[in-house]
Protein backbone atom coordinates (compact mmCIF):
# COMPACT_ATOMS: atom_id res chain seq x y z
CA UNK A 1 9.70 -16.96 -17.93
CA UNK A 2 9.47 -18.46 -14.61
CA UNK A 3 6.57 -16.76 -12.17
CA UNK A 4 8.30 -16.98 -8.98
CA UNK A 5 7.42 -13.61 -7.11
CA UNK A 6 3.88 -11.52 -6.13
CA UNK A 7 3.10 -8.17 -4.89
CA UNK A 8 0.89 -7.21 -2.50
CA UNK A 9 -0.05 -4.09 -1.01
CA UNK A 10 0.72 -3.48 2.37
CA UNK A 11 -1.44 -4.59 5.10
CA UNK A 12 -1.04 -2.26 7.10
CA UNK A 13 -2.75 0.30 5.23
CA UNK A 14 -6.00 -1.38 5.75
CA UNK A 15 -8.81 1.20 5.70
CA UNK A 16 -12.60 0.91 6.29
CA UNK A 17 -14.56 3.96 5.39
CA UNK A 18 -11.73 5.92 3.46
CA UNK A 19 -10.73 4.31 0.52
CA UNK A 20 -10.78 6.27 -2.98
CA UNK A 21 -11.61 4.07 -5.15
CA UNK A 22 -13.73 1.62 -3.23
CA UNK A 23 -15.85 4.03 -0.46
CA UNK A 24 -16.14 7.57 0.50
CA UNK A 25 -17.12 9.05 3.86
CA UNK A 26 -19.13 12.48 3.68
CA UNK A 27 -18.84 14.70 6.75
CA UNK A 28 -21.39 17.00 7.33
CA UNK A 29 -22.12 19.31 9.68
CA UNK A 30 -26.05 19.38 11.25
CA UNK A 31 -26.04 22.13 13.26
CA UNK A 32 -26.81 22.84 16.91
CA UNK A 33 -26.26 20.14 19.68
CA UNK A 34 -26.61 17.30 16.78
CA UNK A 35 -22.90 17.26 16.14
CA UNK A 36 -21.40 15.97 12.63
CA UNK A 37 -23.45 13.49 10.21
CA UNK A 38 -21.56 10.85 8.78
CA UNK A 39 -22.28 9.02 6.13
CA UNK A 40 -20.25 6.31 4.86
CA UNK A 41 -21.09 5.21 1.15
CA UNK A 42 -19.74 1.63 -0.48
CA UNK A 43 -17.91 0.99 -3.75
CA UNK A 44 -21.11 -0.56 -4.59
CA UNK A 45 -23.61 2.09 -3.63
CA UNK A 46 -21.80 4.81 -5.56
CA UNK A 47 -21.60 2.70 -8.53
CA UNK A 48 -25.30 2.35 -8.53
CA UNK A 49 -25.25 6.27 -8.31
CA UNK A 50 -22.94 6.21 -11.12
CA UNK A 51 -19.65 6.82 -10.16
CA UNK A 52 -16.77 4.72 -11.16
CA UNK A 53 -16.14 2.11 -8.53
CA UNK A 54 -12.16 0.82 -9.10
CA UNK A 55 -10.96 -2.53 -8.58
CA UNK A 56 -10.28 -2.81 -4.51
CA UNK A 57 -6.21 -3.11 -3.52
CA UNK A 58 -5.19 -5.61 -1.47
CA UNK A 59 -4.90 -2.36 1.25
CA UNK A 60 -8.74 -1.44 1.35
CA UNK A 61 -11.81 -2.69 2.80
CA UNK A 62 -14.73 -1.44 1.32
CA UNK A 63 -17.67 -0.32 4.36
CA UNK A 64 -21.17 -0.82 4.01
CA UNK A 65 -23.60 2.01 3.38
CA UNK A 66 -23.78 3.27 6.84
CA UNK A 67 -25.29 6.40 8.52
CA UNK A 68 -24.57 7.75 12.13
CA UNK A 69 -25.07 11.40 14.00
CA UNK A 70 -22.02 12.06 16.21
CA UNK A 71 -22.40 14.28 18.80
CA UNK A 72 -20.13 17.18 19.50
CA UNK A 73 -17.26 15.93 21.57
CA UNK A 74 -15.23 17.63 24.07
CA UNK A 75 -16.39 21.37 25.19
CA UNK A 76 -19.07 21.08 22.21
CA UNK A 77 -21.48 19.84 24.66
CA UNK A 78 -21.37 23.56 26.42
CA UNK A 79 -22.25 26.47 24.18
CA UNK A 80 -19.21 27.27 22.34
CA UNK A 81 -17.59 30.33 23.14
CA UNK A 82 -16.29 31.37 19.80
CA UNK A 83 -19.47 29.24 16.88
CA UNK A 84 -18.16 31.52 14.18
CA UNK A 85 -14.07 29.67 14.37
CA UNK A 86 -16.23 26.07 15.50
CA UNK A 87 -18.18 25.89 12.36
CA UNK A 88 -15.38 27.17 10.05
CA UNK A 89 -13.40 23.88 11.77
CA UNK A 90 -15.99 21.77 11.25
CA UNK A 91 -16.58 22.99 7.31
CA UNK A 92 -12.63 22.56 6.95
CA UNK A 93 -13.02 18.77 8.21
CA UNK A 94 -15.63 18.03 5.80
CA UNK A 95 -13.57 19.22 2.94
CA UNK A 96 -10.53 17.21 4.63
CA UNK A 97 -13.32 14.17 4.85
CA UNK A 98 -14.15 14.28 0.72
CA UNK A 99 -10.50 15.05 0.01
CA UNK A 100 -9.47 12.09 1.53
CA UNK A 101 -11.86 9.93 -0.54
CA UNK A 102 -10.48 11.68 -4.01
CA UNK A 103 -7.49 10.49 -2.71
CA UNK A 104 -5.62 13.98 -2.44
CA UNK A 105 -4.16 13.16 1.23
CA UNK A 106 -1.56 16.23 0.86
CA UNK A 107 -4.52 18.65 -0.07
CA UNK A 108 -6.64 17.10 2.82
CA UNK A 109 -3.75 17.10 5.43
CA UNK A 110 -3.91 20.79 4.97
CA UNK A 111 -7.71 20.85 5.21
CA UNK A 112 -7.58 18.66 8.23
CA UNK A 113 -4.49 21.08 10.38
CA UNK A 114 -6.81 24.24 9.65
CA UNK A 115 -9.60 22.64 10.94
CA UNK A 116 -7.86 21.16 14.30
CA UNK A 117 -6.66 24.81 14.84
CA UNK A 118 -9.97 25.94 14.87
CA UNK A 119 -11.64 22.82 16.91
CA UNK A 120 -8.63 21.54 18.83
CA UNK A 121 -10.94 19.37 20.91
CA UNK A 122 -12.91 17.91 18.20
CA UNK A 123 -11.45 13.59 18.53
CA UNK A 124 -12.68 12.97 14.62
CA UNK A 125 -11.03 15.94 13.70
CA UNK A 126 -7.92 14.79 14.90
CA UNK A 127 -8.55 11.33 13.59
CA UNK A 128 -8.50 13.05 9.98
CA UNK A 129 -5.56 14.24 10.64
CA UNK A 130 -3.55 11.44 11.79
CA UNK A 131 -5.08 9.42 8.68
CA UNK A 132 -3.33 11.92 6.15
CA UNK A 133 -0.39 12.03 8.16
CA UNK A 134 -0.35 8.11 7.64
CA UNK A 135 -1.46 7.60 4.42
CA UNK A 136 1.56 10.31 3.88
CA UNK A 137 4.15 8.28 5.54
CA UNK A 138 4.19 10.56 8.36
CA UNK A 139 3.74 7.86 11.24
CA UNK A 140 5.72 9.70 13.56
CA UNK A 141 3.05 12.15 13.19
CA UNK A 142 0.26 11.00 12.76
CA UNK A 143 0.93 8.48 16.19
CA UNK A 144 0.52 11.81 18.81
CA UNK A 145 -2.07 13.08 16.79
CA UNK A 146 -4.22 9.75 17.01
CA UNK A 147 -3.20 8.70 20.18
CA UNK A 148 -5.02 12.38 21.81
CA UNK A 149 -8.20 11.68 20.00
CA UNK A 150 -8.10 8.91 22.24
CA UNK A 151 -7.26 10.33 24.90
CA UNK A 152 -10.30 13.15 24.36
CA UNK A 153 -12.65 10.46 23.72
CA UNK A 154 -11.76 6.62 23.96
CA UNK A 155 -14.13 5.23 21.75
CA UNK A 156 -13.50 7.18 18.75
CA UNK A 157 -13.85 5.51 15.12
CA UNK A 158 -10.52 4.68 13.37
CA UNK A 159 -8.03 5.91 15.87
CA UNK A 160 -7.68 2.23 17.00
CA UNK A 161 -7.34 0.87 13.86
CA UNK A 162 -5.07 3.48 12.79
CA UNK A 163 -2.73 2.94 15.32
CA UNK A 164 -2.83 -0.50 15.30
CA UNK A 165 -1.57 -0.27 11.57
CA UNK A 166 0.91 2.46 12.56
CA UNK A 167 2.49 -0.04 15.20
CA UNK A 168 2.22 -3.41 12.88
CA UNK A 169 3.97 -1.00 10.25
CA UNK A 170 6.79 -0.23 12.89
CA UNK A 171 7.24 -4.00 13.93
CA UNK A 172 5.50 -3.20 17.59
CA UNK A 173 3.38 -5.94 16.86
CA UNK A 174 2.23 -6.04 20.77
CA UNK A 175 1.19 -2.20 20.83
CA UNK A 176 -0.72 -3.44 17.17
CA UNK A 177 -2.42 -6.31 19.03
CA UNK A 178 -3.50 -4.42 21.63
CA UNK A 179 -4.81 -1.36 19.40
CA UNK A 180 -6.81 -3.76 17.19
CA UNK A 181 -8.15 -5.97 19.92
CA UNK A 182 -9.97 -2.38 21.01
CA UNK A 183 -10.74 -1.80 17.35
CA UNK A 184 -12.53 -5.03 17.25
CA UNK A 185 -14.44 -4.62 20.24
CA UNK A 186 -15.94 -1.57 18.45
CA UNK A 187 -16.85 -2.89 15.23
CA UNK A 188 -16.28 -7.01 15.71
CA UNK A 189 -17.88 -7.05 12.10
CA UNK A 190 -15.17 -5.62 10.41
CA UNK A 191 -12.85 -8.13 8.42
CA UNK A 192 -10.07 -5.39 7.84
CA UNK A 193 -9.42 -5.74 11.66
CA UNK A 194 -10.26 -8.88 12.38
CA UNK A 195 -7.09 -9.76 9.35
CA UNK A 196 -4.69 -7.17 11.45
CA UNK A 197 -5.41 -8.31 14.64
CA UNK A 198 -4.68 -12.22 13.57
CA UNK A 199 -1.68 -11.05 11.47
CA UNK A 200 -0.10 -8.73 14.15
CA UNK A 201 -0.82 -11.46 17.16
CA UNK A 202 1.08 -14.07 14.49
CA UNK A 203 3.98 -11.79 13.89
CA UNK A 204 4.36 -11.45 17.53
CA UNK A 205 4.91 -15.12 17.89
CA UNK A 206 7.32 -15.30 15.41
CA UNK A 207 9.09 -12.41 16.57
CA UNK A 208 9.62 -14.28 19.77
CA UNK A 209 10.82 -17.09 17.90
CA UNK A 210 13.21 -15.56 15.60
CA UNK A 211 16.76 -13.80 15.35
CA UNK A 212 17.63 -10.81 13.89
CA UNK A 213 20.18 -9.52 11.34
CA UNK A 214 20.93 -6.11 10.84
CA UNK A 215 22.85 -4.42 7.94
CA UNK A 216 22.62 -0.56 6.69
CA UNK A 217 19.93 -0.58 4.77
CA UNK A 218 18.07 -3.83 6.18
CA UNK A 219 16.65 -5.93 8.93
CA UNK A 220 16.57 -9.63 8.61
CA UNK A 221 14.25 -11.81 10.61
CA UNK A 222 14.98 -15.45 10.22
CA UNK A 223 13.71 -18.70 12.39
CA UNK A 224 16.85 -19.32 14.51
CA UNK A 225 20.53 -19.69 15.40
CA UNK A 226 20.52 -23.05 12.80
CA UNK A 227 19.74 -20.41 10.14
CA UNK A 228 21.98 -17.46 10.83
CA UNK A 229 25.03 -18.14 8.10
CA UNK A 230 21.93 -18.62 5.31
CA UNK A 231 20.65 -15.04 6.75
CA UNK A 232 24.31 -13.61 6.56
CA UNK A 233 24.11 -14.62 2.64
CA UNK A 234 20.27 -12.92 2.34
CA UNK A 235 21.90 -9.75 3.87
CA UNK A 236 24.78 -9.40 1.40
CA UNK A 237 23.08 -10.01 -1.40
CA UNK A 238 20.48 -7.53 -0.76
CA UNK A 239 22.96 -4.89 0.20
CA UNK A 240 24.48 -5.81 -3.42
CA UNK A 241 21.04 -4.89 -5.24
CA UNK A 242 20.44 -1.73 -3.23
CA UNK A 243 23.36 -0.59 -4.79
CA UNK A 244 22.95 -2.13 -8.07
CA UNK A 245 18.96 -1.15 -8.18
CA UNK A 246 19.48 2.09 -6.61
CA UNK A 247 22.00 2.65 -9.43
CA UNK A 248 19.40 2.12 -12.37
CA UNK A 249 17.16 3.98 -10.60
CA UNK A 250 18.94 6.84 -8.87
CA UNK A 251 17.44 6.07 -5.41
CA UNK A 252 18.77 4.91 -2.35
CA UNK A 253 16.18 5.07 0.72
CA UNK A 254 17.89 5.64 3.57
CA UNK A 255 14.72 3.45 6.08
CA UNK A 256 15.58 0.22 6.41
CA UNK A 257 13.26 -2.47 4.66
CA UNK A 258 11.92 -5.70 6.86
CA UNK A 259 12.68 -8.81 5.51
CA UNK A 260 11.27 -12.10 7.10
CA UNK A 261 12.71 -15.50 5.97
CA UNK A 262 10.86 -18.84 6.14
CA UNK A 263 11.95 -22.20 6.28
CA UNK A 264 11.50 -24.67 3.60
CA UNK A 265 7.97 -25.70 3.11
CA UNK A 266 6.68 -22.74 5.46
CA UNK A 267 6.51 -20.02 3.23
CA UNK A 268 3.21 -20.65 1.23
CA UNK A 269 1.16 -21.03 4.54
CA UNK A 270 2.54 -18.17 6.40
CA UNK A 271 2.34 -15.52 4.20
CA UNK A 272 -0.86 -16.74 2.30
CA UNK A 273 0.86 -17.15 -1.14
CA UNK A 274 -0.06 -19.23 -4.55
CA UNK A 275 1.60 -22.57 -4.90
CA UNK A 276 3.97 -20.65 -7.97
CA UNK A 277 5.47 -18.07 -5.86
CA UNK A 278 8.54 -18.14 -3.82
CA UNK A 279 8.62 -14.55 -2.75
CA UNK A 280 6.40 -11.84 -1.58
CA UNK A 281 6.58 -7.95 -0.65
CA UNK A 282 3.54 -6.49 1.05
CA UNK A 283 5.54 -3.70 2.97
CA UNK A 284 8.16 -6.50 3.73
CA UNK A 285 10.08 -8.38 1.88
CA UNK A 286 8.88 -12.66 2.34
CA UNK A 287 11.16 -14.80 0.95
CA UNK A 288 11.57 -18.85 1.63
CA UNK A 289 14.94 -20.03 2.97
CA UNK A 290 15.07 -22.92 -0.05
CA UNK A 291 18.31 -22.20 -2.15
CA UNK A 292 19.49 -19.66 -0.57
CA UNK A 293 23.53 -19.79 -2.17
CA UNK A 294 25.55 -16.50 -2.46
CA UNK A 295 26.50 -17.41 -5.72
CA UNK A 296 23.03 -18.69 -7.52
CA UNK A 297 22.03 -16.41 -10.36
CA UNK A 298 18.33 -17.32 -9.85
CA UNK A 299 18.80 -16.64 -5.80
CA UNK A 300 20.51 -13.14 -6.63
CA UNK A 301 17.29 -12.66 -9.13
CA UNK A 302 14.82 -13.48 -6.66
CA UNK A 303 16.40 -10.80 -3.70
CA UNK A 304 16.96 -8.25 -6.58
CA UNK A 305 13.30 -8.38 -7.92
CA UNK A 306 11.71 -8.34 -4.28
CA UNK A 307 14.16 -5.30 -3.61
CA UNK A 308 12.64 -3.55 -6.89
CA UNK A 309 9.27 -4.02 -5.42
CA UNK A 310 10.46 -2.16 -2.53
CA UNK A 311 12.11 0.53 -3.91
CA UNK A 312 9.01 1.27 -6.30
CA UNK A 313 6.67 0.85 -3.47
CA UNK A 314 8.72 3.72 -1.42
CA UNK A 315 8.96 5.96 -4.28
CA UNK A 316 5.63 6.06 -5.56
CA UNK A 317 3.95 5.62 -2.07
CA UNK A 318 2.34 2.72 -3.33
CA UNK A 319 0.74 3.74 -6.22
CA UNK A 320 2.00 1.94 -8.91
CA UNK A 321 -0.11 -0.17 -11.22
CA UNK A 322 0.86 -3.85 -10.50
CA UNK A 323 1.82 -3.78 -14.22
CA UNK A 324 4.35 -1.67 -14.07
CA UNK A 325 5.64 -2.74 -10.33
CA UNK A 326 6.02 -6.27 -11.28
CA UNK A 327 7.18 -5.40 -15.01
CA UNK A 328 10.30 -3.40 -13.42
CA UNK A 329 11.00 -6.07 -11.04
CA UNK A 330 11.46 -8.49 -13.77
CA UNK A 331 13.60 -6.40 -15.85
CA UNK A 332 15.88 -6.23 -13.22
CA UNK A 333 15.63 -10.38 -12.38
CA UNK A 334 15.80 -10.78 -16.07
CA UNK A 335 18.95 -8.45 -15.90
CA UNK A 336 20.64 -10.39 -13.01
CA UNK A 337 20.07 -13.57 -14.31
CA UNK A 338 21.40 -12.83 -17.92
CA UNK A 339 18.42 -14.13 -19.73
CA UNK A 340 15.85 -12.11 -22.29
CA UNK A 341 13.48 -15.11 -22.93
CA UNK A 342 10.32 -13.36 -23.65
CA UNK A 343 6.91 -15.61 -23.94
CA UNK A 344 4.60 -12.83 -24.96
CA UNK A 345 4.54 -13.46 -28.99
CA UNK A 346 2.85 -16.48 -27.72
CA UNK A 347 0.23 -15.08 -25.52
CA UNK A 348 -0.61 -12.72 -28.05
CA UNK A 349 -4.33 -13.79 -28.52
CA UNK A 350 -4.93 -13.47 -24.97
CA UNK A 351 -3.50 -10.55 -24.01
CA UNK A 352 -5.25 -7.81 -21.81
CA UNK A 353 -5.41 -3.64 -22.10
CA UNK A 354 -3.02 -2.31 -18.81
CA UNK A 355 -5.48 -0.97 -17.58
CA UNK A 356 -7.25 -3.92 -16.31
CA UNK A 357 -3.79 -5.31 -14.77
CA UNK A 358 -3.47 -2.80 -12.26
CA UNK A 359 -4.87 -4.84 -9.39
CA UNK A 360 -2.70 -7.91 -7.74
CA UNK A 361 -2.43 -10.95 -9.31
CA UNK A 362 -2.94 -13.45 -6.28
CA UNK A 363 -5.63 -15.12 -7.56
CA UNK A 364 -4.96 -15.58 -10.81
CA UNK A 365 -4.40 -19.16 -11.98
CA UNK A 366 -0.83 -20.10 -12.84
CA UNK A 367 -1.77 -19.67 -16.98
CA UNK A 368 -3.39 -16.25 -16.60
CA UNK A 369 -0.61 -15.26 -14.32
CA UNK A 370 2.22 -16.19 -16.91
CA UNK A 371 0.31 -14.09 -19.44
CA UNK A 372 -0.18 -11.29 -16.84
CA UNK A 373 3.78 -11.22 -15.86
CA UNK A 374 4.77 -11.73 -19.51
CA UNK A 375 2.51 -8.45 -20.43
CA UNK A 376 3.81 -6.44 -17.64
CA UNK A 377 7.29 -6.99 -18.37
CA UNK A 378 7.03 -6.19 -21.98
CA UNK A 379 5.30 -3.23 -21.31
CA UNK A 380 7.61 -2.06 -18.96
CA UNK A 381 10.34 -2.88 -21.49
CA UNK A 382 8.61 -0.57 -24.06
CA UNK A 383 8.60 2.18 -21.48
CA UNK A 384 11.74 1.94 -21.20
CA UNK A 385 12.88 2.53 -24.07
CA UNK A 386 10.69 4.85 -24.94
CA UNK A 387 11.36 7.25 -22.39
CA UNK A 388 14.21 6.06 -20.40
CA UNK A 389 14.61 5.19 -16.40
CA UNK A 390 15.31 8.55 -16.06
CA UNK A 391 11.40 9.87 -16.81
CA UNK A 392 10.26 6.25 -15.42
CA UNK A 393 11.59 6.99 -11.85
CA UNK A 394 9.70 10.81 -12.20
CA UNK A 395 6.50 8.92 -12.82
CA UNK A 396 6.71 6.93 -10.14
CA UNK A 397 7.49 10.21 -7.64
CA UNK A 398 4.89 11.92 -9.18
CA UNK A 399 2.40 8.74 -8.10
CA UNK A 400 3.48 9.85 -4.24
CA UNK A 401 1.81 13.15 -4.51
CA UNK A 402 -0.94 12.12 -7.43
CA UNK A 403 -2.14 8.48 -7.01
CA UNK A 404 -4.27 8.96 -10.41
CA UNK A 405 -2.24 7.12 -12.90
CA UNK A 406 -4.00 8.58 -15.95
CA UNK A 407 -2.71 11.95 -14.35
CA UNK A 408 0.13 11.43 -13.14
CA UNK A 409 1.70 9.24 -16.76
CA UNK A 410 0.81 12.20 -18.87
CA UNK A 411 2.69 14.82 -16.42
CA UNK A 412 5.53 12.59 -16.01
CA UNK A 413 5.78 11.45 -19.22
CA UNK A 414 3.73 14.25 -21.55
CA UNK A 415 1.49 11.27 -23.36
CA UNK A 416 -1.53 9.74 -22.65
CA UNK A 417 -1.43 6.47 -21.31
CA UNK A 418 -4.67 5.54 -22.45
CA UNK A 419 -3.79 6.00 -25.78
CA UNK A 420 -0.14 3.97 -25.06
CA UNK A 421 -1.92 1.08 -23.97
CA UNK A 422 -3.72 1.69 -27.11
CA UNK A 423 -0.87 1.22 -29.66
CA UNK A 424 1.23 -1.14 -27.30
CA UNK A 425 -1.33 -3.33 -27.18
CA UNK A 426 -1.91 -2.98 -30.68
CA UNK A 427 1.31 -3.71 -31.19
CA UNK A 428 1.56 -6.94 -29.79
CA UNK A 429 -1.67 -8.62 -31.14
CA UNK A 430 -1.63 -6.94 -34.60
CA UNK A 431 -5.26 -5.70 -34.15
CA UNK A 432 -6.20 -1.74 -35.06
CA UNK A 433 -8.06 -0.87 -31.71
């Protein structure tokens, strides 16, 4: 099996004080003129307090323990005419603030619009809110939302960042700039900005640089005129696995997906790829311009599994174990390139539980990423035909609303998934665990 592809989450979903698994932020409120504690705890720190800490996605940035009183904003700083409705608001935004870090973003959107009823001039209120709204896929919005917290107090945590992810998302990668060049000036110590400012000013450039191609269901960037009939052959053989993929799975998004195209030799160092892949999806689709021919099985496979990546990134939100992203990606590449080579009998000593391949393999070497691809595909496979696409595609909706895998396999699919790692891995290496 040939490793050719990666996954990566999206970039633009970088977070600093938010994440689920990584970091928490507790919201509490002090009381009088004091305004809201907040109290930002790392992966590390609640690990030490016992909690389960989870491998960091490629989409979070894990803060460091840090502790700041924020004053009442807005008309706070008068007596408040109604304190009863004020504190209610602020309770509501501190169950909003530990919702978000279970990770329950429709629960804490909820928690977040009761509580800017209430306080409707309260910035980090509002702030909550447009985070849910984004980590939702609500960008249209969660953009007003953020973008009046601003406006009520300039300096506000997050809203920068947010927005500046909201426009890099959008391909407004001047607005994104400009939102994380703020961001920065806040907090010049945080990486997660620093990597979107640098990423959004480089997209701009090649934006100016490049042509466009537009078809129904995508939007293809490519470096110039020179490179417009190889683009053309990109475009139709994407629309081809829309339809194809869509069929397998019964979904057909209606947003368009990006897709960037690189010239030979530029791939690697643009997108920040291992030597042993040739395409990427991290919200877009990255693929080199080398080989590109309508008619190559292996180019066809390559388009097709980066579109698979897409499609399972949009219906599960981006939830999805890499495991099971990259395993359905090449079933489908296996699929289009009429091949069912499979190297795992000869991995079998080495082989890993699931559970510990659910973060991205970029920086695995090329041997343990051949035995991580291999695993995922066969697993996938087993799924499959176990349950059928059918119950596969309900899992992966189900990840939209309920990121927890363990959760969301057995309502999806009624079985544990702890205990069908278990047996599948049992299976494979012949060892009673």
């Amino acid at each position: 099996m040939r490793v050719r592809s990666l996954y990566l989450s999206k970039r633009l979903l970088s977070l600093s004080l938010i994440t689920a698994a990584a970091g928490l932020i507790w919201v509490t409120w002090g009381g009088g003129q004091d305004g809201l504690r907040v109290t930002a705890m790392s992966g590390q720190a609640i690990t030490a307090a016992g909690e389960r800490a989870g491998e960091p996605r490629v989409d979070e940035h894990v803060a460091p323990t840090a502790s700041a009183t924020i004053p009442a904003s807005g008309a706070a700083s008068a007596e408040p005419e109604n304190p009863t409705a004020r504190e209610r608001g602020w309770s509501r935004g501190q169950t909003g603030w530990r919702l978000v870090g279970a990770g329950q973003y429709m629960q804490a959107r909820e928690a977040f619009r009761e509580a800017t009823t209430l306080v409707p001039d309260d910035p980090r209120l509002l702030v909550g809110l447009g985070l849910t709204e984004h980590r939702l896929r609500q960008d249209d919005k969660a953009r007003p939302v953020l973008e009046r917290a601003i406006k009520l107090e300039p300096s506000v945590g997050l809203a920068h960042k947010l927005l500046g992810d909201i426009a890099y998302g959008a391909e407004r990668f001047e607005d994104a700039v400009q939102h994380y060049a703020v961001a920065m000036r806040q907090d010049p110590n945080d990486a997660a900005v620093q990597d979107g400012f640098f990423a959004a000013r480089q997209a701009l450039h090649a934006q100016w640089a490049s042509d466009r191609l537009f078809s129904p269901h995508f939007m293809v960037q490519y470096p110039g005129a020179a490179h417009r009939p190889a683009a053309q052959a990109v475009t139709e053989v994407l629309e081809a696995a829309y339809r194809e993929v869509g069929e397998k799975l019964s979904a057909y998004p209606p947003e368009p997906v990006m897709v960037i195209l690189y010239e030979r030799g530029q791939f690697q160092e643009a997108v920040g790829a291992p030597h042993w892949a040739d395409g990427l999806f991290d919200g877009k689709i990255h693929v080199s311009l080398a080989g590109v021919s309508r008619g190559s099985p292996a180019f066809r496979a390559t388009l097709a599994h980066e579109y698979t990546h897409a499609l399972v990134h949009r219906l599960s939100d981006g939830h999805a174990p890499t495991w099971l992203n990259e395993g359905l990606a090449l079933v489908v590449e296996s699929e289009v390139r009429g091949s069912s080579d499979d190297e795992l009998a000869r991995y079998a000593g080495d082989l890993m539980p699931l559970s510990s391949l659910h973060g991205v393999f970029v920086d695995l070497s090329p041997a343990a990423a051949r035995i991580a691809y291999a695993e995922s595909r066969a697993a996938t496979r087993a799924l499959i035909q176990r349950f059928g696409l059918r119950r596969l595609r309900q899992l992966l909706e189900d990840l939209a609303t309920e990121p927890d895998f363990d959760r969301a396999f057995a309502k999806a699919l009624a079985t544990s998934y702890r205990e069908f790692d278990r047996t599948w891995l049992a299976a494979q290496t012949g060892v009673k665990l």
